[in-house]
Protein backbone atom coordinates (compact mmCIF):
# COMPACT_ATOMS: atom_id res chain seq x y z
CA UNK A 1 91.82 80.76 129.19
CA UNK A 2 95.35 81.51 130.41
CA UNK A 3 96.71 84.97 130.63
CA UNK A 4 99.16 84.35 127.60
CA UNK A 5 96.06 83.69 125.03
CA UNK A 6 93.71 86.31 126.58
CA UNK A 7 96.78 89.05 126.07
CA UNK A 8 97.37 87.55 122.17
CA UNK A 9 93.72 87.60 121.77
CA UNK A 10 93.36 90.95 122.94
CA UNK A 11 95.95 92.05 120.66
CA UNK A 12 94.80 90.68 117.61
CA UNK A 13 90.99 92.04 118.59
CA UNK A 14 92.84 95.65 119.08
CA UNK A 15 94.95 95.29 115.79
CA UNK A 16 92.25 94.00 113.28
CA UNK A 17 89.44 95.21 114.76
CA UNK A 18 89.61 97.95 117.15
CA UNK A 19 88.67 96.20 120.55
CA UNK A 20 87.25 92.71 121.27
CA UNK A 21 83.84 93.63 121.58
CA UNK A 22 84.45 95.18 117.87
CA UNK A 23 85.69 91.21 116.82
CA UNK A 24 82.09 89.67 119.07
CA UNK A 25 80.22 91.84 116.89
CA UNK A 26 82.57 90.80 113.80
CA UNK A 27 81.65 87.23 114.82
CA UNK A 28 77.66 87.75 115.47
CA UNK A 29 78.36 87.14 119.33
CA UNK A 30 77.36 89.48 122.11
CA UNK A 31 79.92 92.67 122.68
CA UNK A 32 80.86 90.54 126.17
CA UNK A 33 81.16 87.35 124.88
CA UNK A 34 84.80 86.82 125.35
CA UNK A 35 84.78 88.14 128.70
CA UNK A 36 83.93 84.80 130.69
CA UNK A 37 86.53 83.27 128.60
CA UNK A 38 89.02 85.96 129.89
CA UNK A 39 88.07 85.62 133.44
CA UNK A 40 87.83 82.12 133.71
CA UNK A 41 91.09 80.68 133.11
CA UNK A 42 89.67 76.85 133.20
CA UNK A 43 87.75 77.98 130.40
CA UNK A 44 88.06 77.17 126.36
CA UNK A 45 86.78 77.97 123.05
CA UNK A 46 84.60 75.16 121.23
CA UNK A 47 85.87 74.21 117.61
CA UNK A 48 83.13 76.09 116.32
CA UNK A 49 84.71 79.50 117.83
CA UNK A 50 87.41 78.41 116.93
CA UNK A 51 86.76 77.64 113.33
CA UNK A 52 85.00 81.57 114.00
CA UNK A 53 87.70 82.69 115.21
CA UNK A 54 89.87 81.57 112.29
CA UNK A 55 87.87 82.96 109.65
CA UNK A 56 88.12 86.14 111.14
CA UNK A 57 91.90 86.34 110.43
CA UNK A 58 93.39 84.95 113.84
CA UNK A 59 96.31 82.37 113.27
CA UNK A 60 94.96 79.50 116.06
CA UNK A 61 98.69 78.69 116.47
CA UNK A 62 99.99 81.85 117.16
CA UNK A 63 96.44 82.56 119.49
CA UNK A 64 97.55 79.23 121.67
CA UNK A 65 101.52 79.56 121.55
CA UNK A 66 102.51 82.71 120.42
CA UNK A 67 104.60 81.85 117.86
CA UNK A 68 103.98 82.33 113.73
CA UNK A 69 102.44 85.13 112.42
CA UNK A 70 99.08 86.46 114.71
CA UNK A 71 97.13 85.96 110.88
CA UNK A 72 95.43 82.87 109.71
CA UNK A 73 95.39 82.22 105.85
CA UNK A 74 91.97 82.37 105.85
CA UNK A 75 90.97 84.50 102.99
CA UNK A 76 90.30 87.53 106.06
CA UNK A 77 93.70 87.02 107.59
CA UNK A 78 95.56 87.24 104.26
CA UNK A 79 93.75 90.92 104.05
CA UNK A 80 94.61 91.96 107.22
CA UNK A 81 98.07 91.02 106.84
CA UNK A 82 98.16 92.86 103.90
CA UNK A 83 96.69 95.44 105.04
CA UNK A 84 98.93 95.84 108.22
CA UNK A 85 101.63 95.00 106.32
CA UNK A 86 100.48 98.18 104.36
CA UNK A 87 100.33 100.27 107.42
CA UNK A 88 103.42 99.38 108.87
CA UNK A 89 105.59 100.73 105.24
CA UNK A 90 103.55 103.66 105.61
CA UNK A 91 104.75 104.29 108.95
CA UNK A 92 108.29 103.38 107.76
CA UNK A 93 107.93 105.68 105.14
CA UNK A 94 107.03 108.47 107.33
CA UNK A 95 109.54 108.05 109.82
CA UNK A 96 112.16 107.96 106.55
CA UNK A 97 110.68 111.52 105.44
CA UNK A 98 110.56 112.60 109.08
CA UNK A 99 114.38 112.01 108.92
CA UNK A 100 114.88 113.32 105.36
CA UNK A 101 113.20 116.51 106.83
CA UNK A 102 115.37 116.94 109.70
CA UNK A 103 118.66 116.88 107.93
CA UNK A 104 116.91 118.89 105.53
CA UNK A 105 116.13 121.71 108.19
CA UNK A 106 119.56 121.48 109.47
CA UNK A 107 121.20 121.95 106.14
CA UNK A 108 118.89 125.08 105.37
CA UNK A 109 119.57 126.28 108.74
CA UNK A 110 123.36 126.28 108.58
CA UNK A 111 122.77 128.20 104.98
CA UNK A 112 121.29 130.36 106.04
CA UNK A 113 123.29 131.41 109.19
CA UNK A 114 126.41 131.07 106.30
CA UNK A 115 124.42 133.90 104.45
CA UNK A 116 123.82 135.98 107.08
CA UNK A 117 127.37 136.03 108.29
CA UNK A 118 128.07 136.70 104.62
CA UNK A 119 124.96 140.14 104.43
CA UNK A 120 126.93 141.06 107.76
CA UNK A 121 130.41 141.21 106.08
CA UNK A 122 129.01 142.80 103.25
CA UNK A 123 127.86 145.82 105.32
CA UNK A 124 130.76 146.14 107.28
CA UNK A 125 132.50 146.62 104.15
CA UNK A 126 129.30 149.58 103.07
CA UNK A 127 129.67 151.47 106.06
């Protein structure tokens, strides 16, 4: 397997299912099963792990080119595109507030160094 499929392998493993041994499990293979295929680059998946592979969400064109979207339409890569889909508006969404906070803080900041210069003025004019 060349370098180029292990790394898009890996990253799909790492992305849908926490680590490759995570997606051997997934696919009723040994936890090591896709490490001869990673360290033999004359190497290749049969159609059956393939097929396997498939099922469990991985786009086969995007695994062998890179290109497309890393999720089959298998009915498992549809719901982990939705569901990374999911997580990546979440994270959106929280880097939105995140901002909305800052300016926020800044805005209550610069009140409140307004009032204070206003409490100081006002006991200047006490004393």
């Amino acid at each position: 397997m060349q370098l180029d499929e292990s790394n898009r392998l890996k990253e799909f493993a790492e992305i849908s299912y926490g680590s490759l041994s995570d997606l051997a499990r997934h696919l009723n293979k040994t936890k090591n099963f896709f490490s001869s295929y990673i360290s033999n680059k004359n190497k290749y998946f049969g159609w059956r792990v393939l097929k396997k592979l498939y099922e469990a969400g991985l786009n086969i064109d995007w695994f062998i080119s890179g290109y497309g979207s890393m999720f089959s339409n298998s009915k498992t890569g549809l719901q982990l595109q939705k569901e990374r889909t999911q997580l990546l508006n979440q994270d959106d969404l929280s880097l939105k507030l995140r901002v909305e906070l800052d300016s926020t803080k800044e805005r209550v900041e610069a009140e409140l160094e307004h009032l204070q210069e206003h409490i100081t003025k006002i006991k200047n004019i006490i004393k």
